[in-house]
Each structure stands twice: as C-alpha cells, then as structure tokens.
C-alpha atoms as a PDB file:
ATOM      1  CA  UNK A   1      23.286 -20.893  13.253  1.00  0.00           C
ATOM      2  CA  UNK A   2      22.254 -18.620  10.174  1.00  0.00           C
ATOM      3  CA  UNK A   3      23.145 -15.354  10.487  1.00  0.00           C
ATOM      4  CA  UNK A   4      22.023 -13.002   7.401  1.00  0.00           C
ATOM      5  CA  UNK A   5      24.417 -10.259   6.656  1.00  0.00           C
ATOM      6  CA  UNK A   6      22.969  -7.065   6.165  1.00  0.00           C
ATOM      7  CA  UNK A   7      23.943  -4.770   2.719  1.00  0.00           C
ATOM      8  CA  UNK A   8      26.029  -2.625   5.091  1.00  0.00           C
ATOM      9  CA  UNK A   9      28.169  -5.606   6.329  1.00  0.00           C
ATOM     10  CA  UNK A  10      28.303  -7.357   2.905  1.00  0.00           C
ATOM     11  CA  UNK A  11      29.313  -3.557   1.837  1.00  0.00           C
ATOM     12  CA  UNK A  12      32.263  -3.313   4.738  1.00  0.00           C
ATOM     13  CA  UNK A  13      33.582  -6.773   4.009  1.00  0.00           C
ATOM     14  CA  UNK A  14      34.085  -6.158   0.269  1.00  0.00           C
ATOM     15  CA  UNK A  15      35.535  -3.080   0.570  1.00  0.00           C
ATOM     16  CA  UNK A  16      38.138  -4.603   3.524  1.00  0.00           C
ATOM     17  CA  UNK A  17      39.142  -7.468   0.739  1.00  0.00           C
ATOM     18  CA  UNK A  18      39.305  -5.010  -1.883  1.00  0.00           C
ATOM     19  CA  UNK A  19      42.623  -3.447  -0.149  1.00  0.00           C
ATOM     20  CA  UNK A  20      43.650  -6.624   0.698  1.00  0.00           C
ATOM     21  CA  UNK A  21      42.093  -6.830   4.607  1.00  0.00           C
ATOM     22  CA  UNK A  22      41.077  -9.906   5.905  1.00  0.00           C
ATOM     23  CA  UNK A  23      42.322 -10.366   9.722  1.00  0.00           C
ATOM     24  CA  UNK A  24      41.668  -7.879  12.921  1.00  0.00           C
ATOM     25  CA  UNK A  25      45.164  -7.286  13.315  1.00  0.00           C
ATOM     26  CA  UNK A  26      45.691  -6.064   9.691  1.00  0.00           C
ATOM     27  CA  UNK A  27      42.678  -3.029  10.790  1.00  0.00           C
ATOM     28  CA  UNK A  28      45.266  -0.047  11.625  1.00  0.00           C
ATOM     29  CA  UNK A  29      43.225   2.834  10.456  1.00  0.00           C
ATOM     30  CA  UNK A  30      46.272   4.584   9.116  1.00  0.00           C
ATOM     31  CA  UNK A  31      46.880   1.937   6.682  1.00  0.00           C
ATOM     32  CA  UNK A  32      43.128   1.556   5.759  1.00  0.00           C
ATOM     33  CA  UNK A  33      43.147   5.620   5.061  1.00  0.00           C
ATOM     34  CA  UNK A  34      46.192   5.123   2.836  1.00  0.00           C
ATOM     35  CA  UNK A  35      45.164   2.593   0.749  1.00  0.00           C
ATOM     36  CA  UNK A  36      41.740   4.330   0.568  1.00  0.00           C
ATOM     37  CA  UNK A  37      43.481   7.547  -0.449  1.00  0.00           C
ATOM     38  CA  UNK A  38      42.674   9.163   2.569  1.00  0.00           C
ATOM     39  CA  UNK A  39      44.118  11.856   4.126  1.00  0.00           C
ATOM     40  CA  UNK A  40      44.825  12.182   7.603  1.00  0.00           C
ATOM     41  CA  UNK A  41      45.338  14.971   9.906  1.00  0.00           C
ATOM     42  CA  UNK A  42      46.386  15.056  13.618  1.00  0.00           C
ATOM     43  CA  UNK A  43      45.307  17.873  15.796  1.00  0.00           C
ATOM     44  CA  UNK A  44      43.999  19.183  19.225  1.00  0.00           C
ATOM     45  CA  UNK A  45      40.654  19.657  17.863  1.00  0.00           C
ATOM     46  CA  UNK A  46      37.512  17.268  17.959  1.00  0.00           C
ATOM     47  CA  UNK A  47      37.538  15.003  14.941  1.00  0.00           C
ATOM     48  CA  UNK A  48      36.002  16.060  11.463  1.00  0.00           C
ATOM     49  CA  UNK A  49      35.979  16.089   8.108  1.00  0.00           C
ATOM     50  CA  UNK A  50      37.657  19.240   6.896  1.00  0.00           C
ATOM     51  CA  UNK A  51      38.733  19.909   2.924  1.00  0.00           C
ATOM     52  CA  UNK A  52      38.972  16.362   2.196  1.00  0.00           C
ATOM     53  CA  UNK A  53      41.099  15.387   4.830  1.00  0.00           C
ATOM     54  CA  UNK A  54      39.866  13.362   7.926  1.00  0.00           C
ATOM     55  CA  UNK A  55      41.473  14.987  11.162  1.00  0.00           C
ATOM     56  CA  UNK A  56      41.782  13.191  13.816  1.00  0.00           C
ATOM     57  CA  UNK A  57      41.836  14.735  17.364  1.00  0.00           C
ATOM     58  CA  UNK A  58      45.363  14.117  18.671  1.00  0.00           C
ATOM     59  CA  UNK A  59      44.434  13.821  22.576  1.00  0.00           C
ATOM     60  CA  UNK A  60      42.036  10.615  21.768  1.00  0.00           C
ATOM     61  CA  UNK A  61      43.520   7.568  22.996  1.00  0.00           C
ATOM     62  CA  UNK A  62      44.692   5.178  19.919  1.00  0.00           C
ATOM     63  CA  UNK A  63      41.433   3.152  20.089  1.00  0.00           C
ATOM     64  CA  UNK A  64      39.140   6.405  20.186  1.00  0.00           C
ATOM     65  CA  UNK A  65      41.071   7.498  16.963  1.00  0.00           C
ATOM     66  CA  UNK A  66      40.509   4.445  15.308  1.00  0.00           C
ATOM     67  CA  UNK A  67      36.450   5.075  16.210  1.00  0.00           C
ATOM     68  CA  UNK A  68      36.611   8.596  15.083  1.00  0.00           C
ATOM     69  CA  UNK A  69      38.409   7.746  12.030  1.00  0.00           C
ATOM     70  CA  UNK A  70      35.492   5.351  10.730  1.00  0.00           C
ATOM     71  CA  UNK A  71      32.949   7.989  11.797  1.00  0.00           C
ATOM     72  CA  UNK A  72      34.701  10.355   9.479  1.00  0.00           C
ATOM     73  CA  UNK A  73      35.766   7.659   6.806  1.00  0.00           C
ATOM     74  CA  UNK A  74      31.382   6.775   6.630  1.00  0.00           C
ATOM     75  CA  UNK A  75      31.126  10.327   5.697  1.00  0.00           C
ATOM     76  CA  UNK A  76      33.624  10.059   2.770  1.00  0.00           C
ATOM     77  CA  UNK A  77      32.975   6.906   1.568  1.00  0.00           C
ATOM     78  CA  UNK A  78      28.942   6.613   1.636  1.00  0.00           C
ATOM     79  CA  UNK A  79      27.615  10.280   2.139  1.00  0.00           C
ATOM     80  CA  UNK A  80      27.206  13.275  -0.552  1.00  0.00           C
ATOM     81  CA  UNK A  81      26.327  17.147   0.238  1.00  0.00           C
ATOM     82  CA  UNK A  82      27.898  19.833   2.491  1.00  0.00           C
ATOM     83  CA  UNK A  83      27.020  19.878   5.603  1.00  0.00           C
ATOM     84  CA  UNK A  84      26.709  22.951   6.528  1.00  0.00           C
ATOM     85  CA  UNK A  85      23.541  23.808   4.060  1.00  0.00           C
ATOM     86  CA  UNK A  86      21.817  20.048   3.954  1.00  0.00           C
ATOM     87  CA  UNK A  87      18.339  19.909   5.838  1.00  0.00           C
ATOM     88  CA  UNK A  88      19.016  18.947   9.659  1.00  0.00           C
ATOM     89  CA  UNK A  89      16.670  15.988   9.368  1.00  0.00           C
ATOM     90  CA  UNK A  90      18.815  14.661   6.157  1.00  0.00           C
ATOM     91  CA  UNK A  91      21.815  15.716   8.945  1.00  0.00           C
ATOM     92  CA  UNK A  92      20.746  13.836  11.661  1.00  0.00           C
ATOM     93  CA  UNK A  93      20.431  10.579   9.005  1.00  0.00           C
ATOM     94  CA  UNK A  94      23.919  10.664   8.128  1.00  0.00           C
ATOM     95  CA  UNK A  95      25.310  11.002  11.792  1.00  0.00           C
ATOM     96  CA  UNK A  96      23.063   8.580  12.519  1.00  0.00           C
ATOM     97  CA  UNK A  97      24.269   6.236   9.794  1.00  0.00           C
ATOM     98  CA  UNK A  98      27.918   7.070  10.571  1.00  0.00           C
ATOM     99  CA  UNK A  99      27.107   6.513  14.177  1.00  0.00           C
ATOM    100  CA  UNK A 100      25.980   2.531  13.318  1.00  0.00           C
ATOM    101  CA  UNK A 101      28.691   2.269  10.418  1.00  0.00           C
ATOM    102  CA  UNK A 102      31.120   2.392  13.363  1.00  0.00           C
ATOM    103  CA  UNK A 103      30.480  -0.683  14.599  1.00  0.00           C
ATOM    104  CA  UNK A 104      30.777  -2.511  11.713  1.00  0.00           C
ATOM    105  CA  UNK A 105      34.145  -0.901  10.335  1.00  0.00           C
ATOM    106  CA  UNK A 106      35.701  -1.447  13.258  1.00  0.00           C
ATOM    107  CA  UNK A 107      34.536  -5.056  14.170  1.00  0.00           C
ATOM    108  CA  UNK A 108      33.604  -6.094  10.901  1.00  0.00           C
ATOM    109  CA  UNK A 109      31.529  -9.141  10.785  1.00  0.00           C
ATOM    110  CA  UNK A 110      33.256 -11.578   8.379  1.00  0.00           C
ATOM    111  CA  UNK A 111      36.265 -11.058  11.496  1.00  0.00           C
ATOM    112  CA  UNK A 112      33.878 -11.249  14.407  1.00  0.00           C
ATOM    113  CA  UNK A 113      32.215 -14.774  13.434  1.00  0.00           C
ATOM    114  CA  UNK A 114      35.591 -16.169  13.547  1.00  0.00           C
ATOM    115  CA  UNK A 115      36.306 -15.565  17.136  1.00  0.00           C
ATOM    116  CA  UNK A 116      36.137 -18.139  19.516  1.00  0.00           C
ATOM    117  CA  UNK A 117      33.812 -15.890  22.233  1.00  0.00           C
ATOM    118  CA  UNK A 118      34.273 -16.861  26.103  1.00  0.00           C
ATOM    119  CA  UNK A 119      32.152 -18.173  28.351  1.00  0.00           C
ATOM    120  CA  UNK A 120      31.536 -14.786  30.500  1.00  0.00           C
ATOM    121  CA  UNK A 121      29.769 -11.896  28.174  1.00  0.00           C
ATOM    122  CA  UNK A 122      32.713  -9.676  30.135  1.00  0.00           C
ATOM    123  CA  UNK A 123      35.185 -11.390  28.629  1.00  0.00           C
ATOM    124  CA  UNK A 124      33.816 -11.818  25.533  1.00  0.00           C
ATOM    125  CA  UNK A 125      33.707  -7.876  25.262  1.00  0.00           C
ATOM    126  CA  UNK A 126      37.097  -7.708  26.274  1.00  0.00           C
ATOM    127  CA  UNK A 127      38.093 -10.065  23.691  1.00  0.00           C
ATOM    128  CA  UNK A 128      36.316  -7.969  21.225  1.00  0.00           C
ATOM    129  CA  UNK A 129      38.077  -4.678  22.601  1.00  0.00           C
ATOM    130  CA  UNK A 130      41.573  -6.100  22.608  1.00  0.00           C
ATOM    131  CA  UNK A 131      40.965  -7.867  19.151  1.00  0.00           C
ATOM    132  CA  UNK A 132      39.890  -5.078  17.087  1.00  0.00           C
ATOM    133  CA  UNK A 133      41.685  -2.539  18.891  1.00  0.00           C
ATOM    134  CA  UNK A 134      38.524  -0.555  20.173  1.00  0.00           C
ATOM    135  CA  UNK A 135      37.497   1.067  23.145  1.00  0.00           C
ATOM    136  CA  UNK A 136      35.129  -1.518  25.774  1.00  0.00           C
ATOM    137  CA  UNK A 137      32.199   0.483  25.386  1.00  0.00           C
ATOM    138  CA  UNK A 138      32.371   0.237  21.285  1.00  0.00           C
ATOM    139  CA  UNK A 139      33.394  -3.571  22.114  1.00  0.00           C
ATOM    140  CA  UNK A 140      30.313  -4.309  24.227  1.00  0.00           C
ATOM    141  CA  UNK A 141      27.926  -2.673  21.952  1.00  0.00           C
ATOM    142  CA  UNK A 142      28.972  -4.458  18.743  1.00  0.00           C
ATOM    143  CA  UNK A 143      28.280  -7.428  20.783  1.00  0.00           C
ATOM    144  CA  UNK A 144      24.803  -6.698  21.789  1.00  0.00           C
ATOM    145  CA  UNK A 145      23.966  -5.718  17.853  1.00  0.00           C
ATOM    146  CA  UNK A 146      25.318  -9.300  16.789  1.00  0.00           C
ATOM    147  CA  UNK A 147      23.849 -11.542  19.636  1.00  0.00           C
ATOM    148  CA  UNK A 148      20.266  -9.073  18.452  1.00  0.00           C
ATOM    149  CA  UNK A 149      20.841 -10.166  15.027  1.00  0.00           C
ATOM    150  CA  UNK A 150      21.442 -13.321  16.220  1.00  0.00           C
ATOM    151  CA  UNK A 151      18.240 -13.482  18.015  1.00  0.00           C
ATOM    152  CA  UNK A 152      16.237 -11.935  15.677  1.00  0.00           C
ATOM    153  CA  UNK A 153      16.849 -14.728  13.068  1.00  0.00           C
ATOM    154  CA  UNK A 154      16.374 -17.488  15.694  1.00  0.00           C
ATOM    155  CA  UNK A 155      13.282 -15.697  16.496  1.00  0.00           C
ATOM    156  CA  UNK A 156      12.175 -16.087  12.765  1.00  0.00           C
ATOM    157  CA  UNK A 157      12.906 -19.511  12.110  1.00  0.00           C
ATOM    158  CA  UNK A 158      10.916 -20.619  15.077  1.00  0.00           C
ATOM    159  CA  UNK A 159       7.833 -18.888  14.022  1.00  0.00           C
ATOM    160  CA  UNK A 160       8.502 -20.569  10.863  1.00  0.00           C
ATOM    161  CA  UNK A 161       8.119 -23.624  12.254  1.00  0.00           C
ATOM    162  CA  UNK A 162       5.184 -23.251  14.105  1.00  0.00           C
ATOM    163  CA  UNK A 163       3.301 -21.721  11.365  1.00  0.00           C
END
C-alpha cells in the first residue's frame, strides 16, 4: 500500500524525533510541553492559550487534556497574531487548522502505520484510543481520516491504470 504523507504529518513526525519521540507510549503531553519549552497551567477553566502558557482545564479527564493540550500547542507552534484583533475568517482558519492538527499530534502517523489494526473497525478504534492515550471519539476519527487517505490513493492509482 502507498500511503503519501501530507506536509503536516511529515511536519509532526520531525518535530516528535527532534525531542527524541518515536513510540505511543513515550506521547505524555507533559513531557512533550517540557521539552518544547512549554508551559503548562492547570485550572477549572476551559483550556486556552493565556500569556504564553497553555492551561489546561483541570476537570478534563487525562485523555481530554492530552487533546486540549495539542489544540493549544498548534496555536504556539504553527500560528502568529493575537487573537483577539485578527479577522474572524483568518480566526476560524486557525481553529480550524488546530482542530485537524489534533489528530495528527496525538496519533501521529509514523506510530499509527505500525499498529497491527484488528479485524473489527470497533476494536481497531479502541486499539487506537488505548494506544495513544485519547478519548474513542478522537480514536475513531483519526481512523476514518487514514483509511480516507488510504482510499483516496487507491482511488488514484486505479484511474492510473485505466487511463
């Protein structure tokens, strides 16, 4: 199967191997803001990024921290301008970028093409969820953007052939 990274996931994976990540179990967000030179925060407030520290909403469950984190962590690594005078349109972009960077922080793809996915799609996503430390939702959506991708190039190489 040929699966062509995209910039983004090319992007994720170098910056992973850059502080030395290579394996889901070594993706503990606290550790990933600390070698980033993050800061991190922990209060009973919804997630943001606030003075150039990432706070993190205490009441989340571990894997919704982990989620909000890399929400927050798009926004300091990839994103310029203060939000609260930037056009909304150029807004919604970034939230919408932040949004899809998600998925590939937390399941990164150099670590999800190594897993040995199950027979049943359900526990497939639950091997994804319990893997990467994620929530099932986040799990089962990562899923449907690889097996797309997946598709996608199968897709093209068949129209290649009958061309």
């Amino acid at each position: 199967m040929t699966y062509h990274t995209s910039l983004l996931e090319d992007w994720i994976e170098q910056l992973y191997q850059q502080i030395g990540i290579y394996h889901p179990e070594q993706l503990d967000y606290r550790i990933i803001a600390k070698k980033l030179n993050i800061k991190l925060k922990f209060v009973e407030i919804s997630s943001r990024l606030f003075k150039g520290s990432i706070i993190i909403d205490s009441r989340l469950s571990p894997e919704e921290q982990f989620e909000d984190f890399a929400h927050e962590a798009c926004h300091t690594l990839r994103h310029a301008g203060n939000h609260m005078i930037i056009t909304d349109m150029f807004l919604d972009l970034q939230e919408f970028q932040a949004k899809h960077f998600v998925y590939h922080f937390c399941v990164p793809t150099f670590m999800l093409r190594s897993l040995n996915f199950r027979k049943s799609r359900k526990e497939t996503i639950y091997l994804i969820a319990n893997t990467f430390g994620v929530t099932y939702e986040l799990a089962e959506k990562r899923l449907e953007l690889y097996e797309n991708k997946i598709n996608y190039q199968k897709l093209l190489n068949h129209n290649k052939v009958r061309v």
